[in-house]
C-alpha atoms as a PDB file:
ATOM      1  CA  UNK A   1     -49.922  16.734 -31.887  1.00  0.00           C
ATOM      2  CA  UNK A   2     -46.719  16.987 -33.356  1.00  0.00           C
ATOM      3  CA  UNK A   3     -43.404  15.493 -32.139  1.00  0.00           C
ATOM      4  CA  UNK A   4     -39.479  17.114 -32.468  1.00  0.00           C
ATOM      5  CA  UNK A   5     -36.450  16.726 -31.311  1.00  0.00           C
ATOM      6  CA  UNK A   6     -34.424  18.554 -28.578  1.00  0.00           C
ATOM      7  CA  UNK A   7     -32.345  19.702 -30.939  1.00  0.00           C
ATOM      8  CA  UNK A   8     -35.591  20.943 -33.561  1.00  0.00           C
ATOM      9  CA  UNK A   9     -37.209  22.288 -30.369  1.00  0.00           C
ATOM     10  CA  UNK A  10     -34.654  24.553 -29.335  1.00  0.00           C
ATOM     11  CA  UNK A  11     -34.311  26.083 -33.351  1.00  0.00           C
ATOM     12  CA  UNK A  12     -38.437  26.256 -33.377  1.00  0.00           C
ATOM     13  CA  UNK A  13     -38.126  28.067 -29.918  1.00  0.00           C
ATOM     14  CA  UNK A  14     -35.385  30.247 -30.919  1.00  0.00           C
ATOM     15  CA  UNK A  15     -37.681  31.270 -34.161  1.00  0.00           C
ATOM     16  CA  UNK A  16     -40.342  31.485 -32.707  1.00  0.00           C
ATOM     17  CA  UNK A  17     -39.301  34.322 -30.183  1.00  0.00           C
ATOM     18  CA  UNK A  18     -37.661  36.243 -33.742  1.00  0.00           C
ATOM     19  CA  UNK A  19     -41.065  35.714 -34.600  1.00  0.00           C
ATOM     20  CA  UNK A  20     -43.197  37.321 -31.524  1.00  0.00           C
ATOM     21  CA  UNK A  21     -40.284  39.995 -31.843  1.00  0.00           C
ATOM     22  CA  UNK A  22     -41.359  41.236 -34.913  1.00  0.00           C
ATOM     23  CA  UNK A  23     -45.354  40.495 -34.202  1.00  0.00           C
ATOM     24  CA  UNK A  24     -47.839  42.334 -32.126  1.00  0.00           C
ATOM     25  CA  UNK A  25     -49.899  38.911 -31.318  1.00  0.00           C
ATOM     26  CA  UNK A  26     -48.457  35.129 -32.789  1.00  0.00           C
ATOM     27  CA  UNK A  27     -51.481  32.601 -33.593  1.00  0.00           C
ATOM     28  CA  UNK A  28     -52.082  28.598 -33.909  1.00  0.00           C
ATOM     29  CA  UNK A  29     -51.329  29.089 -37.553  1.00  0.00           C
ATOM     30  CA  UNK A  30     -47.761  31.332 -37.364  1.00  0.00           C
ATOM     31  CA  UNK A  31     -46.840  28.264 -34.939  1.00  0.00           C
ATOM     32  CA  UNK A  32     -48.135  25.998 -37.555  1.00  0.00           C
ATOM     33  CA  UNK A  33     -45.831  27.500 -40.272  1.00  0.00           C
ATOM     34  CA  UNK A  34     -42.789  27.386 -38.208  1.00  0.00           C
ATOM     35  CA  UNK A  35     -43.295  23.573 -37.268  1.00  0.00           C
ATOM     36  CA  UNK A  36     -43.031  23.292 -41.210  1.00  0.00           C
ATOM     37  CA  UNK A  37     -39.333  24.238 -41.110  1.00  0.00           C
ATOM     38  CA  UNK A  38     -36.926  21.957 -42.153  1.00  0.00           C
ATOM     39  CA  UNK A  39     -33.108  23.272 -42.207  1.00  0.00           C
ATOM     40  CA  UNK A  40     -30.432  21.672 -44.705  1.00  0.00           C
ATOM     41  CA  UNK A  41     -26.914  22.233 -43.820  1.00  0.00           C
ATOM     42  CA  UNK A  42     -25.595  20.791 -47.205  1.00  0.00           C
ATOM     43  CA  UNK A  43     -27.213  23.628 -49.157  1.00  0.00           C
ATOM     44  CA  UNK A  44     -25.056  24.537 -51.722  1.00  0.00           C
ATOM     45  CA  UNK A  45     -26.500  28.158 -51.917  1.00  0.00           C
ATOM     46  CA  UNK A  46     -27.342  30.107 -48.528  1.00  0.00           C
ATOM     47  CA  UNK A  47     -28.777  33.339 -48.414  1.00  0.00           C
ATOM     48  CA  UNK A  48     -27.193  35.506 -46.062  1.00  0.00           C
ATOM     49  CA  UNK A  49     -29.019  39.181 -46.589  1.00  0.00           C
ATOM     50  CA  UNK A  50     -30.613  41.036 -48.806  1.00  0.00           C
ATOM     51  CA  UNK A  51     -31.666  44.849 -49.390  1.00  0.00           C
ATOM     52  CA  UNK A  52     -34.441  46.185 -51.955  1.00  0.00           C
ATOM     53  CA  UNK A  53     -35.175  49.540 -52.747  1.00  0.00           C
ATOM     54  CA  UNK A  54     -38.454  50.247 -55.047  1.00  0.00           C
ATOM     55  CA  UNK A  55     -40.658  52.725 -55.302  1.00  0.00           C
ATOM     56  CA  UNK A  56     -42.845  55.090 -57.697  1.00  0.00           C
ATOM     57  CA  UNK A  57     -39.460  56.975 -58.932  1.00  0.00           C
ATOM     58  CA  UNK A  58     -38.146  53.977 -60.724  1.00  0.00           C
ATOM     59  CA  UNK A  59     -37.276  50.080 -61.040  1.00  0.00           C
ATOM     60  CA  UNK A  60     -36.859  48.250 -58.067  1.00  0.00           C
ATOM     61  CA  UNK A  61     -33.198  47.813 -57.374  1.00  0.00           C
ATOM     62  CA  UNK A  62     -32.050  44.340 -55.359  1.00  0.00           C
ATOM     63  CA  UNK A  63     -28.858  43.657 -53.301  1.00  0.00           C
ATOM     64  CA  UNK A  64     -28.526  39.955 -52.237  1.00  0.00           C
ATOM     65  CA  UNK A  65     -25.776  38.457 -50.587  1.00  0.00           C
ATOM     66  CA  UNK A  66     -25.378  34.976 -50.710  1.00  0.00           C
ATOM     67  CA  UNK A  67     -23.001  31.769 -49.656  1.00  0.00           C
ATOM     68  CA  UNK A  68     -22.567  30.062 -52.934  1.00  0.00           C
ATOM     69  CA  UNK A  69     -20.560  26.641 -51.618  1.00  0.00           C
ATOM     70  CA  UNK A  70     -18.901  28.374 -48.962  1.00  0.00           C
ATOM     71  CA  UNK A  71     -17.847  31.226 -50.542  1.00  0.00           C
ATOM     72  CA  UNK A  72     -19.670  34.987 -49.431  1.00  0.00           C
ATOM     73  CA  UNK A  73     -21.040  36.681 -53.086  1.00  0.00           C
ATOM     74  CA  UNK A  74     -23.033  39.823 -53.708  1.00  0.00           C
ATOM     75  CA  UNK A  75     -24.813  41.351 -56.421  1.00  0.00           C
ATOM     76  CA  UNK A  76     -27.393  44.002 -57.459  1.00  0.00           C
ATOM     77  CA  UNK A  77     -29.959  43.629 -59.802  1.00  0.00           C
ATOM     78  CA  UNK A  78     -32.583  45.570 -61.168  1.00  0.00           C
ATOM     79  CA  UNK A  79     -36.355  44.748 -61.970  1.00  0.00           C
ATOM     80  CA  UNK A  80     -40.059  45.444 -62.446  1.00  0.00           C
ATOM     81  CA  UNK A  81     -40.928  45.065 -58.814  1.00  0.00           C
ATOM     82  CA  UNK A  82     -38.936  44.075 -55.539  1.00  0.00           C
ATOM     83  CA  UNK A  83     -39.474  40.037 -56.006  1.00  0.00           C
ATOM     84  CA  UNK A  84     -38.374  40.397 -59.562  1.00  0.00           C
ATOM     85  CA  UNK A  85     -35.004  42.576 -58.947  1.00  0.00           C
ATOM     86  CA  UNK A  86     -33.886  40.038 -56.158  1.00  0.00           C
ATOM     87  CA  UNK A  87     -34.530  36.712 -58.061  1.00  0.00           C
ATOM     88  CA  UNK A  88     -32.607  38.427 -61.156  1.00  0.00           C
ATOM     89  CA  UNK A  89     -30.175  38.917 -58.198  1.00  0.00           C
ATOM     90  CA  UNK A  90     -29.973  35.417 -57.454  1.00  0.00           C
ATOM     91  CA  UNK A  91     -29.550  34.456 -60.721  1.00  0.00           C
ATOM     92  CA  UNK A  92     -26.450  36.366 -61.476  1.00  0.00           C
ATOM     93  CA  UNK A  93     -25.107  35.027 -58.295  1.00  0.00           C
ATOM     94  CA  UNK A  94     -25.770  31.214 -59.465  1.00  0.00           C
ATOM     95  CA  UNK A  95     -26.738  31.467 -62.913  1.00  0.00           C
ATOM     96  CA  UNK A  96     -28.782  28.407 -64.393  1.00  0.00           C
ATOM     97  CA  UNK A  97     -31.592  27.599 -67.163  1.00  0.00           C
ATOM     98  CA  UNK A  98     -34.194  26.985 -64.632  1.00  0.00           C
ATOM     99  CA  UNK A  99     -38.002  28.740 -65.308  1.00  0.00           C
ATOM    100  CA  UNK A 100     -40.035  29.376 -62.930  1.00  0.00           C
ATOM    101  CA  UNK A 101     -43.599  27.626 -63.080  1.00  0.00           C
ATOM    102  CA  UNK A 102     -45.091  28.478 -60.043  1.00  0.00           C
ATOM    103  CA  UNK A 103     -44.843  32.071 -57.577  1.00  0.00           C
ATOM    104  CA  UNK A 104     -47.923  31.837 -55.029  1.00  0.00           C
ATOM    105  CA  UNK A 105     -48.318  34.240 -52.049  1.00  0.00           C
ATOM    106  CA  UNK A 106     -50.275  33.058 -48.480  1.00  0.00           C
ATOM    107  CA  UNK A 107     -50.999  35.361 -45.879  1.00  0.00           C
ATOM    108  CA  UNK A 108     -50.961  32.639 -42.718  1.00  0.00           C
ATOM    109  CA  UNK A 109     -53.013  35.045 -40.782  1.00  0.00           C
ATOM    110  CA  UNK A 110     -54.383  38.091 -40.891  1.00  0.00           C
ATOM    111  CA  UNK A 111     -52.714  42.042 -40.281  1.00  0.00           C
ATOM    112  CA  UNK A 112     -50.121  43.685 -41.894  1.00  0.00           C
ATOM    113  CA  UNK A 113     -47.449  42.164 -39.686  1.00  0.00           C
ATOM    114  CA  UNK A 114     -48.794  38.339 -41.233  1.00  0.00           C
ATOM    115  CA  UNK A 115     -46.217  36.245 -41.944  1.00  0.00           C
ATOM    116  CA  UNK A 116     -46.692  35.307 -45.800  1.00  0.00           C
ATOM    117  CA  UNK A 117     -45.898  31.787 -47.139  1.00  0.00           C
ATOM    118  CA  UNK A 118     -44.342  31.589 -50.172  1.00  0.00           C
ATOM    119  CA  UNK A 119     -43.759  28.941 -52.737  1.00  0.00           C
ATOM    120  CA  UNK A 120     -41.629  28.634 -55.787  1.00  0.00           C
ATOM    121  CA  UNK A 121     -41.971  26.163 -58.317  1.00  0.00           C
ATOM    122  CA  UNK A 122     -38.646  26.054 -61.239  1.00  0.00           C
ATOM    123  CA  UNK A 123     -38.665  23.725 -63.769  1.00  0.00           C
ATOM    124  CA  UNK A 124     -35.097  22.643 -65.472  1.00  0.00           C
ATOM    125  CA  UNK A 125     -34.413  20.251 -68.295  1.00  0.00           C
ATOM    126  CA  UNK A 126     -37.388  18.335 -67.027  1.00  0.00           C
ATOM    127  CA  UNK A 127     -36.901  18.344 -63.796  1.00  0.00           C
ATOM    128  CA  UNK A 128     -39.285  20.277 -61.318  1.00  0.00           C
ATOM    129  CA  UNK A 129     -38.284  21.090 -57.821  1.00  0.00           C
ATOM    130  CA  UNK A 130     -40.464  23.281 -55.432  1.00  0.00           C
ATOM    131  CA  UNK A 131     -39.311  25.798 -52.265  1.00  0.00           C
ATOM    132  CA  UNK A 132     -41.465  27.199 -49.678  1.00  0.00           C
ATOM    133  CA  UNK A 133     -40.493  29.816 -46.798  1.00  0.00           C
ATOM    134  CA  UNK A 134     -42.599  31.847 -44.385  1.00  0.00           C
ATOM    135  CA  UNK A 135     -41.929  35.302 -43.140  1.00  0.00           C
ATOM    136  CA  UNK A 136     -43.427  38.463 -42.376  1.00  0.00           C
ATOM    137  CA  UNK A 137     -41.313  40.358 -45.041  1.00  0.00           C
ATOM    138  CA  UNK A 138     -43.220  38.695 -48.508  1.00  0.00           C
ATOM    139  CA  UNK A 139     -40.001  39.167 -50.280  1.00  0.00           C
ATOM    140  CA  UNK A 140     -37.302  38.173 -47.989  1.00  0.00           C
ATOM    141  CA  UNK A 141     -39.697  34.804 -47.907  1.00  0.00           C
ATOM    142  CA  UNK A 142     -39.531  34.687 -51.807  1.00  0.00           C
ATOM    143  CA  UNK A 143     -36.252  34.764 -52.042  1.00  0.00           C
ATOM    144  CA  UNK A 144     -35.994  31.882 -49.379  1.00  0.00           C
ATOM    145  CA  UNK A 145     -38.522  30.357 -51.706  1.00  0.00           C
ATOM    146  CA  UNK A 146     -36.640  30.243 -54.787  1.00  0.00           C
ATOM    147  CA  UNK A 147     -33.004  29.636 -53.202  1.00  0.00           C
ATOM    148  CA  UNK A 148     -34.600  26.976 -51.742  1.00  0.00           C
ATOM    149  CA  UNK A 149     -36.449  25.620 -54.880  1.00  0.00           C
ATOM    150  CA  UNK A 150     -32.563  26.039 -56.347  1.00  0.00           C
ATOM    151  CA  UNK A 151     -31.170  23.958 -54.131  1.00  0.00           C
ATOM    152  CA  UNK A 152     -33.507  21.069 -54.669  1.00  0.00           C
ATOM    153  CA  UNK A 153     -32.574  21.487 -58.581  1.00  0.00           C
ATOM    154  CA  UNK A 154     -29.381  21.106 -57.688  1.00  0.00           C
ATOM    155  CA  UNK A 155     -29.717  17.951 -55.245  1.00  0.00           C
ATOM    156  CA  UNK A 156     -31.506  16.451 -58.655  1.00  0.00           C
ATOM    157  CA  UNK A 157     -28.555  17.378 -61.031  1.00  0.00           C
ATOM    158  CA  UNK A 158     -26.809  15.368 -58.765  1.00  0.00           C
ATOM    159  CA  UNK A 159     -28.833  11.852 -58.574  1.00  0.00           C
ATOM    160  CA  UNK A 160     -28.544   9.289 -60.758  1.00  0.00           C
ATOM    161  CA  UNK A 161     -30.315   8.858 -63.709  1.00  0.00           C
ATOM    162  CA  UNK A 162     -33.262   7.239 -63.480  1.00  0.00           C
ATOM    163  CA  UNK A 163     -34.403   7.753 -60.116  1.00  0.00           C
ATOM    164  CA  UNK A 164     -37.890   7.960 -60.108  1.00  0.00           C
ATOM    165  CA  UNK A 165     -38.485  11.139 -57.694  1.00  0.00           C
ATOM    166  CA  UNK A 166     -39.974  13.101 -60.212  1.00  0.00           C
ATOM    167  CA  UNK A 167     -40.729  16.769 -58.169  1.00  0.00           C
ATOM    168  CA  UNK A 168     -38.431  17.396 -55.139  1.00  0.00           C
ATOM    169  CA  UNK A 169     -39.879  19.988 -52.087  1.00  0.00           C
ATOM    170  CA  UNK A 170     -38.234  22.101 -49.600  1.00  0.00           C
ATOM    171  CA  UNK A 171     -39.844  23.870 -46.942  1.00  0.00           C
ATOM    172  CA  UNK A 172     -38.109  26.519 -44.759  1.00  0.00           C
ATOM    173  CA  UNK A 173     -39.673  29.435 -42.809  1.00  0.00           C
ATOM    174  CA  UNK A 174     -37.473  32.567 -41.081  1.00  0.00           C
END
């Protein structure tokens, strides 16, 4: 019952076969997820890979490579678990005052090849913007989540005052 594009059907096709590549079986609700995708070209901050190393024998570690307005960055980062190295990662990358609210975790189906949805609430200077991404690596899709929730922060510095858009959401899965 839904409606896209040609253009949006081709990307959902294309992610969807990355998708049944990485899956033993894809159901109704992977499908579901995907549909939920919505692409921004104007992002201001892309991520373009990422590596995390963690482990019993000390803190996570957390390489992210990002496009920060066109221009290729990396850094490494340390933290108390995989999620929390990479988004210190991100933040040295494109530092900012933002604190993050919200970090929920979905499995959208069942197995240990699930794809988990992820959602990132930050909260700056009063303003509150929200990211979502879905993958089957949980921390890959967090840091969609929060460069996502980012970028809304950043399409909010950017409005005029008193607009009266009050939260601002991004969803984004692969």
């Amino acid at each position: 019952g839904v409606e896209v594009g040609d253009n949006q059907l081709k990307d959902l096709f294309v992610r969807f076969k990355e998708l049944a590549d990485r899956k033993k079986e894809v159901f109704d609700d992977d499908i579901i997820a995907l549909m939920r995708t919505s692409g921004d070209e104007d992002d201001h901050l892309k991520l373009v890979s990422m590596k995390v190393v963690c482990g019993t024998g000390g803190p996570a570690e957390s390489t992210v490579e990002m496009e920060v307005d066109g221009k290729d960055v990396t850094e490494t980062a340390e933290g108390d678990g995989p999620v929390d190295a990479t988004f210190k990662a991100v933040r040295m990358l494109h530092p900012n005052k933002a604190r993050l609210q919200l970090y929920q975790v979905h499995a959208v189906t069942e197995g240990t090849d699930a794809q988990a949805t992820v959602t990132v609430r930050l909260e700056e200077d009063g303003m509150i913007a929200t990211g979502q991404s879905a993958d089957t690596d949980t921390v890959y899709a967090s840091a969609k989540a929060y460069v996502n929730a980012l970028n809304r922060l950043i399409m909010r510095r950017s409005k005029p005052e008193g607009s009266d858009a009050k939260e601002v959401s991004y969803k984004d899965v692969n």
